[in-house]
PDB file of N, CA and C in Angstrom:
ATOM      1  N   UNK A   1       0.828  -1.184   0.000  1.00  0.00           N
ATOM      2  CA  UNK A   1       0.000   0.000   0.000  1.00  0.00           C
ATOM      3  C   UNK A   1       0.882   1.261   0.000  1.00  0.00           C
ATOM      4  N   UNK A   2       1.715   1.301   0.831  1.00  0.00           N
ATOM      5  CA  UNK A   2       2.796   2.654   0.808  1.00  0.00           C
ATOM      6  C   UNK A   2       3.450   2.851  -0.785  1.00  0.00           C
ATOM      7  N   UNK A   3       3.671   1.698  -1.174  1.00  0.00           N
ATOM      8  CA  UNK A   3       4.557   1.747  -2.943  1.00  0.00           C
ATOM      9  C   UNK A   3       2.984   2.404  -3.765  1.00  0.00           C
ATOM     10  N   UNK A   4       1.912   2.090  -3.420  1.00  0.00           N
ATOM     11  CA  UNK A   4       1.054   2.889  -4.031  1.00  0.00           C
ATOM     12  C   UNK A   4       0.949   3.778  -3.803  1.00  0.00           C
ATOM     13  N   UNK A   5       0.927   4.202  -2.813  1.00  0.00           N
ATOM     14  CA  UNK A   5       0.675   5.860  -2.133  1.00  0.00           C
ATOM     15  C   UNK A   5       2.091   6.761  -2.901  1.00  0.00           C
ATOM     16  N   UNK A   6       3.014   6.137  -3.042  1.00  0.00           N
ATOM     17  CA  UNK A   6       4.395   6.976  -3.075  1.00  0.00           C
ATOM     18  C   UNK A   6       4.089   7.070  -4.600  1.00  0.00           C
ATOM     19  N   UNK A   7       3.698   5.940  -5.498  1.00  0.00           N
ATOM     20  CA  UNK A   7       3.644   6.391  -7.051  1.00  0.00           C
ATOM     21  C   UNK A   7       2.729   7.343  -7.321  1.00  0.00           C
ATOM     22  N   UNK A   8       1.777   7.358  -6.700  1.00  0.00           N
ATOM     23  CA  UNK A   8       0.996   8.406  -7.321  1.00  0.00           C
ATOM     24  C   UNK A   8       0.857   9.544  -6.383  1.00  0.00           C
ATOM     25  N   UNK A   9       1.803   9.798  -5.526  1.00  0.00           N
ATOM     26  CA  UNK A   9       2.032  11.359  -4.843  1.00  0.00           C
ATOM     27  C   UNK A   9       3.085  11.753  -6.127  1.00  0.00           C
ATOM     28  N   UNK A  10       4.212  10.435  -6.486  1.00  0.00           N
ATOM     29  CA  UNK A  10       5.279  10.864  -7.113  1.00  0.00           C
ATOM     30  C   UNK A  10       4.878  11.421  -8.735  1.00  0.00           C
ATOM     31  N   UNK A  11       4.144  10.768  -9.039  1.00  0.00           N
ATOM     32  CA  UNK A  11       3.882  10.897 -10.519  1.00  0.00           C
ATOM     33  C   UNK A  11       2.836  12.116 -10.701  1.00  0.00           C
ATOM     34  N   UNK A  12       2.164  12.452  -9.309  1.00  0.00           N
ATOM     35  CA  UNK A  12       1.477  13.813  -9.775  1.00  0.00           C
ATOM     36  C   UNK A  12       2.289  15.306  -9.736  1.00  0.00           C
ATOM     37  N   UNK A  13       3.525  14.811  -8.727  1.00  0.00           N
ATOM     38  CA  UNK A  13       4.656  15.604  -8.701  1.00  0.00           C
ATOM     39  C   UNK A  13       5.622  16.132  -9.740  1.00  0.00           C
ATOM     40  N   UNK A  14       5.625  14.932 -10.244  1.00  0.00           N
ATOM     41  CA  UNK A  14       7.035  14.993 -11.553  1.00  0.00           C
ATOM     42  C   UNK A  14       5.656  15.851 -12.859  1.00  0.00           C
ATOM     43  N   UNK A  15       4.747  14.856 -12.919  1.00  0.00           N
ATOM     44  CA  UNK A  15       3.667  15.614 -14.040  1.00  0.00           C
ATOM     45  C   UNK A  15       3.719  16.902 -14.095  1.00  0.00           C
ATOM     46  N   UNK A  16       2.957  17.428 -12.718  1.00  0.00           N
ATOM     47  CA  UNK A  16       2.962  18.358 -12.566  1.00  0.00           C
ATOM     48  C   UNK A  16       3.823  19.469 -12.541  1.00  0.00           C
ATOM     49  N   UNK A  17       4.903  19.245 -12.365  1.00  0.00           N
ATOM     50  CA  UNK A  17       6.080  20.361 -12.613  1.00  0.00           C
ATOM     51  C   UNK A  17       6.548  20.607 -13.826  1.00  0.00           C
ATOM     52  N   UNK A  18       6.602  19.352 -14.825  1.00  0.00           N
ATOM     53  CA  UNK A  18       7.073  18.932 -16.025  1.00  0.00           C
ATOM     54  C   UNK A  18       5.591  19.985 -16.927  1.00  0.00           C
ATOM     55  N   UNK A  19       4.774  19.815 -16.421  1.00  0.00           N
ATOM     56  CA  UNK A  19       3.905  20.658 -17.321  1.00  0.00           C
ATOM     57  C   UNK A  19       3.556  22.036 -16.596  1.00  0.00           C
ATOM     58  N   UNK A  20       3.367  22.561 -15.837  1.00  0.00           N
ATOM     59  CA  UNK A  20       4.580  23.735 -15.071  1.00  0.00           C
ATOM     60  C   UNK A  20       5.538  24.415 -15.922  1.00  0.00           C
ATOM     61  N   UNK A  21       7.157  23.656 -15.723  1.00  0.00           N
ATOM     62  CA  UNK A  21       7.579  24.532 -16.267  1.00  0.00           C
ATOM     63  C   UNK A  21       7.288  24.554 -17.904  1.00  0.00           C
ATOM     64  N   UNK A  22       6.910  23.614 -18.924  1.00  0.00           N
ATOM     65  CA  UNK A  22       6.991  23.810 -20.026  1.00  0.00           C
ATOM     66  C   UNK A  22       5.789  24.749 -20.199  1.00  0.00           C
ATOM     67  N   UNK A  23       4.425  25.718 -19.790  1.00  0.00           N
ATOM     68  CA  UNK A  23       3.980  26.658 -20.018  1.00  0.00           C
ATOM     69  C   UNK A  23       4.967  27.265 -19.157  1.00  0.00           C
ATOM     70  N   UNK A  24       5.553  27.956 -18.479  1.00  0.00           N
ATOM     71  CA  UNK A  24       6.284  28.966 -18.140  1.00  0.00           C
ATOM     72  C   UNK A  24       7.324  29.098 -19.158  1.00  0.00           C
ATOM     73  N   UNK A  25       8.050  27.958 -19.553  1.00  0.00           N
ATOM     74  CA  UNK A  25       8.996  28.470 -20.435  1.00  0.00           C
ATOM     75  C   UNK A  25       8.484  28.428 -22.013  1.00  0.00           C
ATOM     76  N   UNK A  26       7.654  28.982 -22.347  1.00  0.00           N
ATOM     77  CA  UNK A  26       6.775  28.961 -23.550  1.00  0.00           C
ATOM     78  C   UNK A  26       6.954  30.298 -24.298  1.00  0.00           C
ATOM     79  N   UNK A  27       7.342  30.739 -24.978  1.00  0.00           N
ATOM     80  CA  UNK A  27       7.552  31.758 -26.008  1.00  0.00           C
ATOM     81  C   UNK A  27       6.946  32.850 -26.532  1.00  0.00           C
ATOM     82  N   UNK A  28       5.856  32.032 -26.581  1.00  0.00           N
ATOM     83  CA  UNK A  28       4.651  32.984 -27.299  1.00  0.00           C
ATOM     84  C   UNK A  28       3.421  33.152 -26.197  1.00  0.00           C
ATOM     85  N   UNK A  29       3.535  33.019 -25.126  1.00  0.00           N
ATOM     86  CA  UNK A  29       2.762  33.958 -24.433  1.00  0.00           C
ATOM     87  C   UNK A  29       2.770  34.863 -23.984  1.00  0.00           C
ATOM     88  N   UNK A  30       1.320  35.817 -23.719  1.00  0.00           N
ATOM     89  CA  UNK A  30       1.912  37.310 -23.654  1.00  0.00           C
ATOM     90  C   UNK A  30       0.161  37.433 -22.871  1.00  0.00           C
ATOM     91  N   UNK A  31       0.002  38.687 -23.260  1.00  0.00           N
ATOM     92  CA  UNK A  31      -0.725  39.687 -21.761  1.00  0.00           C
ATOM     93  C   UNK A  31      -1.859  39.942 -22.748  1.00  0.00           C
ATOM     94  N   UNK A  32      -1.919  39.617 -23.937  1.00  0.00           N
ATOM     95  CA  UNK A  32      -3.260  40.148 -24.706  1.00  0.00           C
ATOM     96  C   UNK A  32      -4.594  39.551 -25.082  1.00  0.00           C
ATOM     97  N   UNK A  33      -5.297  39.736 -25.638  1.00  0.00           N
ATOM     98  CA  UNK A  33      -6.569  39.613 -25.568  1.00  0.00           C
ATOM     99  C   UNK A  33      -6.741  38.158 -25.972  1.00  0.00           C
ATOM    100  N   UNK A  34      -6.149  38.072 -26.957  1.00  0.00           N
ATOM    101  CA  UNK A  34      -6.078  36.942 -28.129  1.00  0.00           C
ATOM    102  C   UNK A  34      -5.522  35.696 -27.185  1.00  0.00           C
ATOM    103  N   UNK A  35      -6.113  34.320 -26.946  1.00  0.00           N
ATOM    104  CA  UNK A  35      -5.549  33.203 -26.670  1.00  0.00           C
ATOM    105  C   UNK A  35      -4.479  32.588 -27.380  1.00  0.00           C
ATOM    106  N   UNK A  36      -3.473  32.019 -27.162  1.00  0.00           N
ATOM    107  CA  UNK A  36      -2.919  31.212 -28.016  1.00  0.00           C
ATOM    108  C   UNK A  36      -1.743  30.051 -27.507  1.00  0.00           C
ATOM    109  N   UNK A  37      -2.060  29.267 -28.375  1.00  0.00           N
ATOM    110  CA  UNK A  37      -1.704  27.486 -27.418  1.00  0.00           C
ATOM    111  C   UNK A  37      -0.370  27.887 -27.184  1.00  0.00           C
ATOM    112  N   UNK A  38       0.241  27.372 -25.569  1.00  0.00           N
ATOM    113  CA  UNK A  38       2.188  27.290 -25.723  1.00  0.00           C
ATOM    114  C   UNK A  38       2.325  26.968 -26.802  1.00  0.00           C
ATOM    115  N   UNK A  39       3.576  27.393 -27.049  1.00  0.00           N
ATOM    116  CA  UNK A  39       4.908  26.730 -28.137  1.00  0.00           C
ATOM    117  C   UNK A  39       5.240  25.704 -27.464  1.00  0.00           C
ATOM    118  N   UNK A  40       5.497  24.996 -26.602  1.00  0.00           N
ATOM    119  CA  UNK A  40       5.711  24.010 -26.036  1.00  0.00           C
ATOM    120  C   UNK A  40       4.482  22.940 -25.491  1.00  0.00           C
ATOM    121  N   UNK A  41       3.089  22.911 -25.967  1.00  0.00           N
ATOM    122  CA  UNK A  41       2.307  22.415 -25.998  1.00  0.00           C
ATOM    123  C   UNK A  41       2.697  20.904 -25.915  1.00  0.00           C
ATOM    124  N   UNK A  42       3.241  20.102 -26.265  1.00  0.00           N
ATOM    125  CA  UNK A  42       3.494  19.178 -26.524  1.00  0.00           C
ATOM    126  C   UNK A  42       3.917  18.553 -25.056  1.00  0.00           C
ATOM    127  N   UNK A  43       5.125  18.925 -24.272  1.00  0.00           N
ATOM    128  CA  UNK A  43       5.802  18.935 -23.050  1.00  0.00           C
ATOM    129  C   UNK A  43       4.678  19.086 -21.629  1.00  0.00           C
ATOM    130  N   UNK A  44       3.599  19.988 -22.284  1.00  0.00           N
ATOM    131  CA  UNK A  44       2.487  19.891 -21.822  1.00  0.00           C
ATOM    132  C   UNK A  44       1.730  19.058 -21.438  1.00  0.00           C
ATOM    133  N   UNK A  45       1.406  18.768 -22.655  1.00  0.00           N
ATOM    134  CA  UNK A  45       0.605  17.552 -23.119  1.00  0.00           C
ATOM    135  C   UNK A  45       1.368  16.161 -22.208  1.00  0.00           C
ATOM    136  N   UNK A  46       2.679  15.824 -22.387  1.00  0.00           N
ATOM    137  CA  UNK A  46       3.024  15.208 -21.570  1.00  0.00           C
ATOM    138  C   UNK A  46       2.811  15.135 -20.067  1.00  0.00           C
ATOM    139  N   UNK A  47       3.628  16.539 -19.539  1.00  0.00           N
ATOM    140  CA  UNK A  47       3.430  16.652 -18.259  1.00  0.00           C
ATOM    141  C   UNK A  47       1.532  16.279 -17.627  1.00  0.00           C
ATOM    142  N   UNK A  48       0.577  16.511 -18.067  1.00  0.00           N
ATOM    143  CA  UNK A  48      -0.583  16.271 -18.001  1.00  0.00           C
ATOM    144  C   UNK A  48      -0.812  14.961 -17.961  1.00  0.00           C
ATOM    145  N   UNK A  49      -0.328  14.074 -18.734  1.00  0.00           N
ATOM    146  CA  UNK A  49      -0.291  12.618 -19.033  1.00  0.00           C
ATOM    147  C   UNK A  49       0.094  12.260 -17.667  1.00  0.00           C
ATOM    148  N   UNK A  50       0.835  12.271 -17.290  1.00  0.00           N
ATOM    149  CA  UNK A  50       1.861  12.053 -16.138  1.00  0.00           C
ATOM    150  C   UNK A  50       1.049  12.208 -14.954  1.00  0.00           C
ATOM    151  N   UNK A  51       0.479  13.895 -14.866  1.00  0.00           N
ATOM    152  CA  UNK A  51       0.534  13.825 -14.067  1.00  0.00           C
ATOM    153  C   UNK A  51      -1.273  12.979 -13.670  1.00  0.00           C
ATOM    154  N   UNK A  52      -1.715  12.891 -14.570  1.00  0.00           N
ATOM    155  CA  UNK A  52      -3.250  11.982 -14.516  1.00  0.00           C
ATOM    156  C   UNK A  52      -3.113  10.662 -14.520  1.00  0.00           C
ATOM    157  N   UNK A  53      -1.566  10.125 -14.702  1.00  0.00           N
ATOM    158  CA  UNK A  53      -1.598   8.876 -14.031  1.00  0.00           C
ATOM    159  C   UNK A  53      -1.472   8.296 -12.701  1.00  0.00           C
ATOM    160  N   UNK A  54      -1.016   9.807 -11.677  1.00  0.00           N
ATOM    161  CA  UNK A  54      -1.176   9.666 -10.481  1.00  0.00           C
ATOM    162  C   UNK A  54      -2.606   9.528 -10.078  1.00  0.00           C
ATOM    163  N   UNK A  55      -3.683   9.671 -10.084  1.00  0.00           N
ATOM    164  CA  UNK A  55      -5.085  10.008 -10.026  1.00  0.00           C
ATOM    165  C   UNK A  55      -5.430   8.351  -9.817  1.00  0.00           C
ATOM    166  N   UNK A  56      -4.963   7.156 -10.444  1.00  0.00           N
ATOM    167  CA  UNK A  56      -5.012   6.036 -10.241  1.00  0.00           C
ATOM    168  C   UNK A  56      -4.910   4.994  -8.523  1.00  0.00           C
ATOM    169  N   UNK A  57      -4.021   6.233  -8.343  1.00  0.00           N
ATOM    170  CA  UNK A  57      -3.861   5.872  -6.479  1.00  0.00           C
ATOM    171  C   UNK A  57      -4.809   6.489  -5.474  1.00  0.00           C
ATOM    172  N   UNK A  58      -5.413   7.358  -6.010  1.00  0.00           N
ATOM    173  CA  UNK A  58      -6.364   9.005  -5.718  1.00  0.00           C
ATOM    174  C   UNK A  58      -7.857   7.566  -4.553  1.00  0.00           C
ATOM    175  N   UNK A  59      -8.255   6.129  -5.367  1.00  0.00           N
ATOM    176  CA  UNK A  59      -8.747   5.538  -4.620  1.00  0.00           C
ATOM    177  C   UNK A  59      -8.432   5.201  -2.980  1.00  0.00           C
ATOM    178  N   UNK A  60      -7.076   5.339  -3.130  1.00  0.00           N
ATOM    179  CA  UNK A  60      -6.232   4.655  -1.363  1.00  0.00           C
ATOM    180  C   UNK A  60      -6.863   5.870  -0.434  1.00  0.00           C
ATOM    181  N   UNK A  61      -6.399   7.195  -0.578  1.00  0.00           N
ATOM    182  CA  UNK A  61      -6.426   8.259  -0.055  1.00  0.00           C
ATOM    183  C   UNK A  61      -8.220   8.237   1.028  1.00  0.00           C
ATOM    184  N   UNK A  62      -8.765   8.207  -0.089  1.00  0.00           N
ATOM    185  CA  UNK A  62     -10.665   8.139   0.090  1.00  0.00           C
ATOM    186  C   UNK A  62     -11.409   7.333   0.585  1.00  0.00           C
ATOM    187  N   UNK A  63     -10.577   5.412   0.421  1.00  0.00           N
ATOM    188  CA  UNK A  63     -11.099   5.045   0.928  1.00  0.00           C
ATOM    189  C   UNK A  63     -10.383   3.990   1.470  1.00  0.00           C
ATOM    190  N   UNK A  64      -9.287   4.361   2.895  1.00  0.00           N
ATOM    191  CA  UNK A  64      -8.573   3.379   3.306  1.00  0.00           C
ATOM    192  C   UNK A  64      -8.803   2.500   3.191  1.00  0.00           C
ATOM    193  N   UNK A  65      -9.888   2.039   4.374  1.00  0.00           N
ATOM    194  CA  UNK A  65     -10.258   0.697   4.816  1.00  0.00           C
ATOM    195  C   UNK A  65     -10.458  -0.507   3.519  1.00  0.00           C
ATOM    196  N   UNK A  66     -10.323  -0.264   2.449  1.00  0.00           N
ATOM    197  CA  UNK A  66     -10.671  -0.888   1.192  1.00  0.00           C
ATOM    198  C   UNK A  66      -9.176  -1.512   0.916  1.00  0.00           C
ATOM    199  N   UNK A  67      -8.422  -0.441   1.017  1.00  0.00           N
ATOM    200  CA  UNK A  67      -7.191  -0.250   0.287  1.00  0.00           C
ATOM    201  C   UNK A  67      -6.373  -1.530   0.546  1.00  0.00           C
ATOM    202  N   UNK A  68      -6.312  -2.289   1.313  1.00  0.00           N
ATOM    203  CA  UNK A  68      -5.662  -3.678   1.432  1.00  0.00           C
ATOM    204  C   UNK A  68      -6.441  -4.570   0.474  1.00  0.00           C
ATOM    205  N   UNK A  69      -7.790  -4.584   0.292  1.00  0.00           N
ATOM    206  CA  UNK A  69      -8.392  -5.856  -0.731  1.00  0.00           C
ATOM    207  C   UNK A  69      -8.700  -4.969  -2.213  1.00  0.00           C
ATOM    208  N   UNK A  70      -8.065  -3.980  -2.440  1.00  0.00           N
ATOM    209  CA  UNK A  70      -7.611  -3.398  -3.694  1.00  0.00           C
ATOM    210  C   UNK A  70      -6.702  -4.198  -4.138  1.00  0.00           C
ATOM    211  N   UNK A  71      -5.602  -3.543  -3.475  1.00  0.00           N
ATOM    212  CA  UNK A  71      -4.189  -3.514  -3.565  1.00  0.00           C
ATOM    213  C   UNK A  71      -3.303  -4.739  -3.406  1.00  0.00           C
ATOM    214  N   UNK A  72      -4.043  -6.107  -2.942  1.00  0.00           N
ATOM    215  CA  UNK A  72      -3.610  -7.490  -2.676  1.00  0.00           C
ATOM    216  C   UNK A  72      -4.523  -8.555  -3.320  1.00  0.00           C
ATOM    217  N   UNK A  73      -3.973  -9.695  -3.709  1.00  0.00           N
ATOM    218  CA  UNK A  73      -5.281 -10.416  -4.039  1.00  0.00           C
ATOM    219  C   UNK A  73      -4.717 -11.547  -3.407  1.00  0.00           C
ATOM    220  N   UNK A  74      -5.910 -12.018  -2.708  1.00  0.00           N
ATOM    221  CA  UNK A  74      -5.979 -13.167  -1.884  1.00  0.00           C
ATOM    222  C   UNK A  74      -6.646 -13.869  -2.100  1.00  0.00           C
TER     223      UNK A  74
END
């Protein structure tokens, strides 16, 4: 149960920063009216991936008492 808990604290971590910084370090954004996708959209797109595969552990958190006849099969 803890190796679950740690992957998906970890993987919403790494996601999340990874798509973080790639809109911060993005090129073409600016302050005006007009929307327009990062230049780095892609890194995005990743980091997002990532970090929605943590969301898979998001069950342990909500509903302990379960979390052993999840997480084991007997």
């Amino acid at each position: 149960m803890k190796a679950a808990l740690s992957y998906s604290l970890w993987a919403e971590a790494i996601g999340g920063f990874i798509a973080y910084i790639a809109i911060i370090t993005s090129n073409n954004l600016s302050a005006g009216q007009e929307w327009a996708a990062p230049s780095n959209l892609i890194w995005v797109t990743v980091g997002f991936s990532i970090l929605f595969l943590g969301f898979s552990g998001d069950f342990i958190f909500h509903q302990v008492m379960r979390a052993d006849t999840i997480t084991t099969m007997n």
